[in-house]
Protein backbone atom coordinates (compact mmCIF):
# COMPACT_ATOMS: atom_id res chain seq x y z
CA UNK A 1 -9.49 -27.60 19.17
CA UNK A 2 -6.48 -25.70 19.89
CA UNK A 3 -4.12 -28.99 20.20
CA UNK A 4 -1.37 -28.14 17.75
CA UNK A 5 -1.37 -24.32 19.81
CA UNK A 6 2.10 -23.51 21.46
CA UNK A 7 1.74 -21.14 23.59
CA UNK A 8 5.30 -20.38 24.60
CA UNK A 9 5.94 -19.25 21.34
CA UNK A 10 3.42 -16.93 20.84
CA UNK A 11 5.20 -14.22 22.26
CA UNK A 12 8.09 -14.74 20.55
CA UNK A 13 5.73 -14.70 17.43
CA UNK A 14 4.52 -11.22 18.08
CA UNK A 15 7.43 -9.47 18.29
CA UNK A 16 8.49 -10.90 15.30
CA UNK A 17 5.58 -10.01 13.58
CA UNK A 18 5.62 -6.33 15.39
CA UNK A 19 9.58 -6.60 13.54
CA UNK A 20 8.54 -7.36 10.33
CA UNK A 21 5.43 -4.63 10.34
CA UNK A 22 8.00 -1.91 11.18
CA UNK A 23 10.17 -2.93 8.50
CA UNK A 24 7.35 -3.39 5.82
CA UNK A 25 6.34 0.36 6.82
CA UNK A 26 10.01 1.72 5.94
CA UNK A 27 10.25 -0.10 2.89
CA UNK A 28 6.89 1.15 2.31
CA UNK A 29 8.20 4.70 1.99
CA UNK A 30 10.74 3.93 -1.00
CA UNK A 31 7.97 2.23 -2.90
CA UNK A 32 6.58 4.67 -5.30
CA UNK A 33 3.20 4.03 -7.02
CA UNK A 34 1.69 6.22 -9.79
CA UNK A 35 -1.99 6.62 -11.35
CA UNK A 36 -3.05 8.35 -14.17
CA UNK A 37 -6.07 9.71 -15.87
CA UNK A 38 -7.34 11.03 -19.11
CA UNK A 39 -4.91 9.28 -21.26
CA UNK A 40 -1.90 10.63 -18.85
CA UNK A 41 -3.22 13.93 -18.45
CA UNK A 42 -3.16 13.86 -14.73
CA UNK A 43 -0.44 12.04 -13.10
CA UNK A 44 -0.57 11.01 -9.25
CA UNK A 45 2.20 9.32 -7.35
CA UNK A 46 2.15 8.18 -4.16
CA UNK A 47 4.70 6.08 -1.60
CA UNK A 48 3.64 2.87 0.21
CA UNK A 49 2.27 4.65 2.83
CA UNK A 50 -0.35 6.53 0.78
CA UNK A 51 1.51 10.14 0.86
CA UNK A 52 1.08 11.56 -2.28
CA UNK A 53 4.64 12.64 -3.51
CA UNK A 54 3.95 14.33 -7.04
CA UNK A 55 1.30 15.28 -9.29
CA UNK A 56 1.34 16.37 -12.71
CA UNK A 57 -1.20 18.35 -15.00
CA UNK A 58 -1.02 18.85 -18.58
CA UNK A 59 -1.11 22.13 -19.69
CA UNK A 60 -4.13 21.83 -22.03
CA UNK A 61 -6.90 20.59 -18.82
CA UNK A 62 -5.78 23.83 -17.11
CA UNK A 63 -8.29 25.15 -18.96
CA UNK A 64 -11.16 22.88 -18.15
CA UNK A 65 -11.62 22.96 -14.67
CA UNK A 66 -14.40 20.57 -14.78
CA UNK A 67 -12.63 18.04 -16.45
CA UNK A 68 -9.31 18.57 -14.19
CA UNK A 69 -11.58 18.03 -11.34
CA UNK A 70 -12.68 15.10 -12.56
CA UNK A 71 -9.66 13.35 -13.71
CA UNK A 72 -7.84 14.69 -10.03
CA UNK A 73 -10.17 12.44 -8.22
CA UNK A 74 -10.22 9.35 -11.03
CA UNK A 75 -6.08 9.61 -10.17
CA UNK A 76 -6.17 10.28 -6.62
CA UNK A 77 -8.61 7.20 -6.24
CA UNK A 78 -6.43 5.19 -8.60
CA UNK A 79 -3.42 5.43 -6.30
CA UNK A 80 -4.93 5.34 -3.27
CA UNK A 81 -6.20 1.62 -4.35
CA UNK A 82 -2.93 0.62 -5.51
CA UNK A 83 -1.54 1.68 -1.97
CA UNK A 84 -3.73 -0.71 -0.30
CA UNK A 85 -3.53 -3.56 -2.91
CA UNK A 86 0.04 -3.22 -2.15
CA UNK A 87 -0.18 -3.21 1.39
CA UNK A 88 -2.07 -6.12 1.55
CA UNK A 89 0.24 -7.76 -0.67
CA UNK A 90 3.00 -7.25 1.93
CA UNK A 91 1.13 -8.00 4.88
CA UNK A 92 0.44 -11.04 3.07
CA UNK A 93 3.83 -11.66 2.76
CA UNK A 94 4.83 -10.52 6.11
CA UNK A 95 2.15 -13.76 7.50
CA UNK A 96 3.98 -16.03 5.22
CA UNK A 97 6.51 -17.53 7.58
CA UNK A 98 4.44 -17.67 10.50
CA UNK A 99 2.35 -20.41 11.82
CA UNK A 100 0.68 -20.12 15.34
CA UNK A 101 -0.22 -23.72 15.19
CA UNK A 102 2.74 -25.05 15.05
CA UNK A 103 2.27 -27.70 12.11
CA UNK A 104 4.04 -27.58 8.61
């Protein structure tokens, strides 16, 4: 079952991995990401790492509170799924030159 395994380089494999994850989390942080709701009324952006770095209202919800409530969470949700989509999308990427088995 585990013929094509090579164990002596899956040490070596880690730390590369454990490499490339540090990397992919600074390169996170410049990645900016931004949602928006109610035709651009609400604006949220976040980095890579799912900090949200800016959000902007229109003047005319201020008003509504309802409404602003609403449209804060559709946005908030928004980026938050983008962060992970693209998180996935580089861990993807980050698996994409390795191969514990050893075959090509």
């Amino acid at each position: 079952m585990f013929e094509g395994l090579d164990m002596s380089k899956m040490g070596q494999m880690m730390e590369e991995l454990q490499k490339r994850a540090k990397e992919m989390e600074e390169q996170a942080k410049a990645v900016t990401l931004t949602a928006k709701a109610g035709g651009g009324m609400v604006e949220v952006t976040a980095n890579g790492s799912g900090e949200v770095i800016d959000i902007s209202i229109d003047d005319s919800i201020l008003e509504d509170k309802e409404s602003l409530q609403i449209l804060m969470i559709s946005a908030i949700n928004d980026v938050f799924k983008m962060v992970e989509d693209n998180k996935k999308s580089q861990a993807m990427g980050i698996m994409g030159g390795l191969n514990p088995f050893g075959m090509n």
